[in-house]
N, C-alpha and C. Protein backbone atom coordinates (compact mmCIF):
# COMPACT_ATOMS: atom_id res chain seq x y z
N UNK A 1 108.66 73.60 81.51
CA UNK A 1 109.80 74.47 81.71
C UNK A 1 109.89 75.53 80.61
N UNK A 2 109.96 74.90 79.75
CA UNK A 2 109.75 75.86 78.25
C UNK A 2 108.97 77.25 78.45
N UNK A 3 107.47 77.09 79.07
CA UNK A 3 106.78 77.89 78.73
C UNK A 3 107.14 79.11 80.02
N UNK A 4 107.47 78.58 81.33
CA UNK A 4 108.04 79.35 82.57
C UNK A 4 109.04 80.48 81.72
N UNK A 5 109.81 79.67 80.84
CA UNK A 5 111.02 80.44 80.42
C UNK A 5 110.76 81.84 79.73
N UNK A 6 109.53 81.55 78.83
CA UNK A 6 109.08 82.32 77.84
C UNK A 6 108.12 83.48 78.80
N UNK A 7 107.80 83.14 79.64
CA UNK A 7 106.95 84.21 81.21
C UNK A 7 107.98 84.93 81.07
N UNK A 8 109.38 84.72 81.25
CA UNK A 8 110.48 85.42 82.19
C UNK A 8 110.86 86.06 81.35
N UNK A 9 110.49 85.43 80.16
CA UNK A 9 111.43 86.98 78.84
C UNK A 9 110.45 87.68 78.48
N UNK A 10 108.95 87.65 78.46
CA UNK A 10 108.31 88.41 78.47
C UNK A 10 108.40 89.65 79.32
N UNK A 11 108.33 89.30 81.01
CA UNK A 11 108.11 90.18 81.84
C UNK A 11 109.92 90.86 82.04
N UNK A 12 109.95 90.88 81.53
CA UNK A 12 112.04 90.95 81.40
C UNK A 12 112.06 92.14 80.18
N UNK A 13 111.59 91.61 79.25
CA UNK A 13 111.24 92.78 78.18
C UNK A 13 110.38 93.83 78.04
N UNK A 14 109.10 93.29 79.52
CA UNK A 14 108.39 94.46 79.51
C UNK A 14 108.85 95.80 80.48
N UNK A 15 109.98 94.87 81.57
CA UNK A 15 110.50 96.10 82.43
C UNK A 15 111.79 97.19 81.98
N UNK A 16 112.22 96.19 80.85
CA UNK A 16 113.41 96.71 79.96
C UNK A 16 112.74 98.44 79.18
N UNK A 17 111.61 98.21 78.90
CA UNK A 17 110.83 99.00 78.44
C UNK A 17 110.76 100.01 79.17
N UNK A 18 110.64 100.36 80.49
CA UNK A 18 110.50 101.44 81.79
C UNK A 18 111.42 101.24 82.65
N UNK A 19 112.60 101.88 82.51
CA UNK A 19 113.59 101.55 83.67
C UNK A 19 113.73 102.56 84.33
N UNK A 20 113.74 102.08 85.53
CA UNK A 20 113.91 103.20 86.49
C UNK A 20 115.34 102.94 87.02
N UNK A 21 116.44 103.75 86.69
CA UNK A 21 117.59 103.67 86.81
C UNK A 21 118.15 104.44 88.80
N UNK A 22 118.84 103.54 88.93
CA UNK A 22 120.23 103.93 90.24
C UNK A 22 120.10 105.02 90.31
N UNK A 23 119.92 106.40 89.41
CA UNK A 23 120.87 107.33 90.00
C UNK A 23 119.35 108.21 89.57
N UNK A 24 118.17 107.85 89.93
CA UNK A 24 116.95 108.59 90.05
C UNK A 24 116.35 109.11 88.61
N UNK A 25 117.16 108.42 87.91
CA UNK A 25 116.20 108.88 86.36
C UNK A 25 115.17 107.86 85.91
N UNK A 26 114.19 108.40 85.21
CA UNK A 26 113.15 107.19 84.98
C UNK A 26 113.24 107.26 83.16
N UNK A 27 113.79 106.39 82.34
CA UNK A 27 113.97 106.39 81.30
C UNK A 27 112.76 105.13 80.65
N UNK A 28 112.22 105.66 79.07
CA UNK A 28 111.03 104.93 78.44
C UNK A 28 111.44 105.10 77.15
N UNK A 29 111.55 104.81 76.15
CA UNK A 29 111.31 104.74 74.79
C UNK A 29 109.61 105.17 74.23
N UNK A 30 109.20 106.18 73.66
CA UNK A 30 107.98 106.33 73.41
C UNK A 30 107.39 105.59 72.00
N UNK A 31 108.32 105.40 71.30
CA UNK A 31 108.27 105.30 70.10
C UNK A 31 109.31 103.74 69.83
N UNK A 32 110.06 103.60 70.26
CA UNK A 32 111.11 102.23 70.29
C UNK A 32 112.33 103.37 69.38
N UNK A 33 112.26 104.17 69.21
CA UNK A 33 113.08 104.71 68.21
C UNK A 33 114.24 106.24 69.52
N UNK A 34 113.21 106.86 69.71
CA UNK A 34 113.59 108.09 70.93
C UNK A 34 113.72 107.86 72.27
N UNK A 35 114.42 108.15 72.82
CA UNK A 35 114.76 107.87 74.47
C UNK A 35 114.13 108.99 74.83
N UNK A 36 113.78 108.92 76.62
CA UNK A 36 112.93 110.01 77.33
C UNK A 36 113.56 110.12 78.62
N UNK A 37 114.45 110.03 79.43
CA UNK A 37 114.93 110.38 80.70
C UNK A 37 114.44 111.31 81.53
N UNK A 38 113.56 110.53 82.25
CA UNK A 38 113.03 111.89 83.56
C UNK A 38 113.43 112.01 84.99
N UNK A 39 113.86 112.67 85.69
CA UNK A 39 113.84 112.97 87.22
C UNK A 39 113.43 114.22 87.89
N UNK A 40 112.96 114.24 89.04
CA UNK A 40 112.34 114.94 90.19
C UNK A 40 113.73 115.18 91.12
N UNK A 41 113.66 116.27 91.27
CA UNK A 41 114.32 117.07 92.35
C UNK A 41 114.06 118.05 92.92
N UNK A 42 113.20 117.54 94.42
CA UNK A 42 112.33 118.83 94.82
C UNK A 42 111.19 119.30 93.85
N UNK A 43 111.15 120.84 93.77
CA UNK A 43 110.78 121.24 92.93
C UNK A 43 110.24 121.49 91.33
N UNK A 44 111.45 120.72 91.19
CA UNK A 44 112.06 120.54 89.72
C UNK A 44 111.64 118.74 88.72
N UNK A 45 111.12 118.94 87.81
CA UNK A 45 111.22 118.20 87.08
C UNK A 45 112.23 118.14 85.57
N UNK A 46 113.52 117.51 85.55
CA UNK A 46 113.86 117.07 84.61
C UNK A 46 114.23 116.24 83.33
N UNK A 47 113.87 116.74 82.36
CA UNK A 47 113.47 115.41 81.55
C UNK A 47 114.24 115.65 80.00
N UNK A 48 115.03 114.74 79.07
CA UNK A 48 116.17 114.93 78.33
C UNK A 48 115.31 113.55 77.18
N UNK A 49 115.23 114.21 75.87
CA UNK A 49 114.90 113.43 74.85
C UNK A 49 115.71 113.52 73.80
N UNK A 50 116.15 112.21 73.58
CA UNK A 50 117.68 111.45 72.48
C UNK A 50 117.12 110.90 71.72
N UNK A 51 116.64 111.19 70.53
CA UNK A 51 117.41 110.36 69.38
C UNK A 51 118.28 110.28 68.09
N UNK A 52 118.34 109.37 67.24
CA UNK A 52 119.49 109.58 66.19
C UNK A 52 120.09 110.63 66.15
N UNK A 53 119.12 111.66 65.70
CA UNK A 53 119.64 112.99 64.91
C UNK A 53 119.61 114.40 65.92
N UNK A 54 118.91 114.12 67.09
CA UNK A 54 118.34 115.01 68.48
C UNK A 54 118.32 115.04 69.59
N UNK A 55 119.13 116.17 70.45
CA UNK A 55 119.00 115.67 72.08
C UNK A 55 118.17 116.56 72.26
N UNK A 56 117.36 117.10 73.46
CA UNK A 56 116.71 117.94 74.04
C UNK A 56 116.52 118.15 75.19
N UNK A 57 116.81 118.71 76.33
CA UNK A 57 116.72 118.80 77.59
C UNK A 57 115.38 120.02 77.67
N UNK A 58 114.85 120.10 79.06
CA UNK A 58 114.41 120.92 79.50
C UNK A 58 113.78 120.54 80.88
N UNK A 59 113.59 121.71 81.91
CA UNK A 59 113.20 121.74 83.16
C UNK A 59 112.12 122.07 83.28
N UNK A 60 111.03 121.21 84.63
CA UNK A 60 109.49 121.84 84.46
C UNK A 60 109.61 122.42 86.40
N UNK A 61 108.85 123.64 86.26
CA UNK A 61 108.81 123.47 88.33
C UNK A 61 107.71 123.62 88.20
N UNK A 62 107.49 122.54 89.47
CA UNK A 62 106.18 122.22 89.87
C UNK A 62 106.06 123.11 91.20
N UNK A 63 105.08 123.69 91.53
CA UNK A 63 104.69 124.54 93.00
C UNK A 63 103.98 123.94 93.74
N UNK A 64 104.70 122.57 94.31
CA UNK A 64 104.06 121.97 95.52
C UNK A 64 105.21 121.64 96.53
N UNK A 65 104.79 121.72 97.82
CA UNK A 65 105.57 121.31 98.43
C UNK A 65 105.96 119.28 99.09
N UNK A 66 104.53 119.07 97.75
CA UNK A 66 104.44 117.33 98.29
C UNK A 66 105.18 116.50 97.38
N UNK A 67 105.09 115.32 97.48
CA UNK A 67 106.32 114.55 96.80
C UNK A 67 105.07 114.68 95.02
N UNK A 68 106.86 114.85 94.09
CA UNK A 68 106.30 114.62 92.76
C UNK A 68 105.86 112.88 92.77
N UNK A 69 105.22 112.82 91.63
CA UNK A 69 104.96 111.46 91.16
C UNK A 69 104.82 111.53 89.49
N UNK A 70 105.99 110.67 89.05
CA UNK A 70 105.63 110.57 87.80
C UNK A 70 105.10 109.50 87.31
N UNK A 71 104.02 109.26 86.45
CA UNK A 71 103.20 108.57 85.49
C UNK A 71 103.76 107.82 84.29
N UNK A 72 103.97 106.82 83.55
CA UNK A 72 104.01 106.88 82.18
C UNK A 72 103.11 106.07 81.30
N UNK A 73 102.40 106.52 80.83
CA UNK A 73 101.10 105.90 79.67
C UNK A 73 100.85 106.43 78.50
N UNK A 74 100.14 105.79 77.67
CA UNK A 74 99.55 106.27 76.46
C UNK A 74 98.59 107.43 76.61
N UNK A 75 98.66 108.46 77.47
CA UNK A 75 97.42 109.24 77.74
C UNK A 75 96.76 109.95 76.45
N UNK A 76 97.29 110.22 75.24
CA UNK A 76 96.45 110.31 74.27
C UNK A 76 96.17 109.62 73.03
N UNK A 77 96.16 107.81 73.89
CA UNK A 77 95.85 106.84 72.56
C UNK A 77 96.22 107.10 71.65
N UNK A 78 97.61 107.54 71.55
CA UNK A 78 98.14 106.96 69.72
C UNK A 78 99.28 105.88 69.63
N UNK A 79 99.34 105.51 70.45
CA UNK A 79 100.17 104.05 70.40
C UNK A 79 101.96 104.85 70.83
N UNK A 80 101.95 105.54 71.53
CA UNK A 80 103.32 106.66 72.15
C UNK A 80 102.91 106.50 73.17
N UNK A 81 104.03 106.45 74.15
CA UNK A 81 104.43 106.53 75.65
C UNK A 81 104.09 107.91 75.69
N UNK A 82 103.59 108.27 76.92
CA UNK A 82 103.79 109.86 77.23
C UNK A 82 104.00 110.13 78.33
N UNK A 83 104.17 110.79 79.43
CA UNK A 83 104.22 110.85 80.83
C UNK A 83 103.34 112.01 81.62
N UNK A 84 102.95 111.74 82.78
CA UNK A 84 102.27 112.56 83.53
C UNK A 84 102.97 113.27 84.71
N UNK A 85 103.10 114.22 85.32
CA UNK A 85 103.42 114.26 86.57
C UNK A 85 102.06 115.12 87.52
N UNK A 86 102.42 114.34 88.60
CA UNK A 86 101.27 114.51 89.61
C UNK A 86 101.52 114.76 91.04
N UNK A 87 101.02 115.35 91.64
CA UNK A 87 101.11 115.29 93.35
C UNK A 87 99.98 115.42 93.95
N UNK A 88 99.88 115.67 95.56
CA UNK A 88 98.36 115.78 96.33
C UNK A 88 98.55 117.26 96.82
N UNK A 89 97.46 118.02 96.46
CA UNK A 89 97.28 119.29 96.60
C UNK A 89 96.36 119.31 97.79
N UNK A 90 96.60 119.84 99.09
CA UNK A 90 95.43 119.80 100.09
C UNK A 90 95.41 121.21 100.57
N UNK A 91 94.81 121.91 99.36
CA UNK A 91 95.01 123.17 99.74
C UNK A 91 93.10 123.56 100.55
N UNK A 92 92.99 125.33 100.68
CA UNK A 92 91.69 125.20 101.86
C UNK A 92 90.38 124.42 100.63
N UNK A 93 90.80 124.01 99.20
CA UNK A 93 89.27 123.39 99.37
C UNK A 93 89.14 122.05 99.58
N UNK A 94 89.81 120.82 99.89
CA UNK A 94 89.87 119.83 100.29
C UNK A 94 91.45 118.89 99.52
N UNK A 95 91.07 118.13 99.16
CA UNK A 95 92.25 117.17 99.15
C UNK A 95 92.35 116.66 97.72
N UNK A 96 92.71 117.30 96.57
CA UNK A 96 92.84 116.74 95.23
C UNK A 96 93.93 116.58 94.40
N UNK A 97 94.12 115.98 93.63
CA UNK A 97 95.34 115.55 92.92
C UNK A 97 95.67 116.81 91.84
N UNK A 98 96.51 117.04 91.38
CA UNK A 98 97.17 117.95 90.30
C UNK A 98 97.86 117.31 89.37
N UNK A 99 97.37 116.89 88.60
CA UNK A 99 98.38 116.09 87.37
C UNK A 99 98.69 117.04 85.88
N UNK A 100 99.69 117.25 85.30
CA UNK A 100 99.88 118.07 84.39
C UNK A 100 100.26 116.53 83.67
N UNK A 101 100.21 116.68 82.42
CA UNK A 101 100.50 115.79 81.01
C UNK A 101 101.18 116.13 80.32
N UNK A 102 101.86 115.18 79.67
CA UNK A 102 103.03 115.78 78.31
C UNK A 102 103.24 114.41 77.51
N UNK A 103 102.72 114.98 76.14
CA UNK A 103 102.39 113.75 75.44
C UNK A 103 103.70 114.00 74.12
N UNK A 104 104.11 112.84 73.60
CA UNK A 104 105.00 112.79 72.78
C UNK A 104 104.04 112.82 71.36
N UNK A 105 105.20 113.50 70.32
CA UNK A 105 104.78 113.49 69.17
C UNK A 105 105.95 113.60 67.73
N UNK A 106 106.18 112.37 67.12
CA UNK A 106 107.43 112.43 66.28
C UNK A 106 108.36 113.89 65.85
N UNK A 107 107.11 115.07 65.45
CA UNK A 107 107.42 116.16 65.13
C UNK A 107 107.98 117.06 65.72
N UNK A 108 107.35 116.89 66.62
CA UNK A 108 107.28 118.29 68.02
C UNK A 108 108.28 117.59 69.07
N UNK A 109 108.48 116.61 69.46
CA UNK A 109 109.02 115.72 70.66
C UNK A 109 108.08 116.21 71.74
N UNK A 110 108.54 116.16 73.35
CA UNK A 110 107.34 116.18 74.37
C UNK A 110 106.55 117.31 73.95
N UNK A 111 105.31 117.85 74.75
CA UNK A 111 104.47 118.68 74.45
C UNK A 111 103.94 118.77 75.72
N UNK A 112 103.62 120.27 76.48
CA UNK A 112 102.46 119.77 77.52
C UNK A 112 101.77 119.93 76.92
N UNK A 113 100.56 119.57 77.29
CA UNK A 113 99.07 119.37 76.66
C UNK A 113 98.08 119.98 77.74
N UNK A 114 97.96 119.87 79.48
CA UNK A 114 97.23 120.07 80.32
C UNK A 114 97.85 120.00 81.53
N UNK A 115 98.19 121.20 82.42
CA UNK A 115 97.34 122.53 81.81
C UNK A 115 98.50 122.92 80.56
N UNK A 116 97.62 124.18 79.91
CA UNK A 116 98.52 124.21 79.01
C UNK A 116 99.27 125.61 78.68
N UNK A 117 100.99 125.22 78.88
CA UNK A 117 102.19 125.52 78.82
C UNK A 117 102.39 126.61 78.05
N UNK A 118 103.24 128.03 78.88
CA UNK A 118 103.58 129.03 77.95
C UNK A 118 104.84 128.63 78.01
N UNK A 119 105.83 128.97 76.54
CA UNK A 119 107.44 128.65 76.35
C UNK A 119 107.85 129.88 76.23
């Protein structure tokens, strides 16, 4: 019984970690320290980074008309959450994915990285 118990707070703490909240936001901690809140609307990707001393909002549009999909991984191995967003592009040369990246960094907070972002 003991050890069942210790399964359940594991996998309990690992979903605590990526919540995908009721009201369509997908919130992660990259760092255990900064919050990351993302949602898709249509077009639009929005995404809001909190911590102690910092909020930050900003909007990304994506130019597809297919459903977004967001990602969240370590995509540049430094031990930080980062997130991807992606969709299916079937434009006339066949059928391929489009994923843009945005990797966290203590200094900077998100970043796109690829493709890469004029501000």
């Amino acid at each position: 019984m003991g050890k069942n118990k210790f399964f359940i707070q594991i996998l309990l703490l690992f979903f605590c970690c990526q919540t995908w909240a009721s009201n369509g936001w997908i919130e992660f901690s990259p760092d255990g320290r900064v919050n990351v809140a993302l949602k898709a609307e249509g077009k639009l990707i929005f995404y809001k980074i909190y911590g102690p001393n910092f909020r930050r909002s900003r909007e990304v549009v994506v130019d597809s008309e297919k459903k977004i999909n967001i990602n969240i991984d370590d995509f540049n191995f430094d031990g930080e959450k980062d997130f991807s967003i992606w969709y299916v592009d079937d434009g006339m040369g066949g059928l391929h994915n489009s994923q843009n990246f945005y990797v966290f960094k203590k200094t900077t907070g998100v970043r796109g990285v690829f493709p890469k972002l004029r501000r």
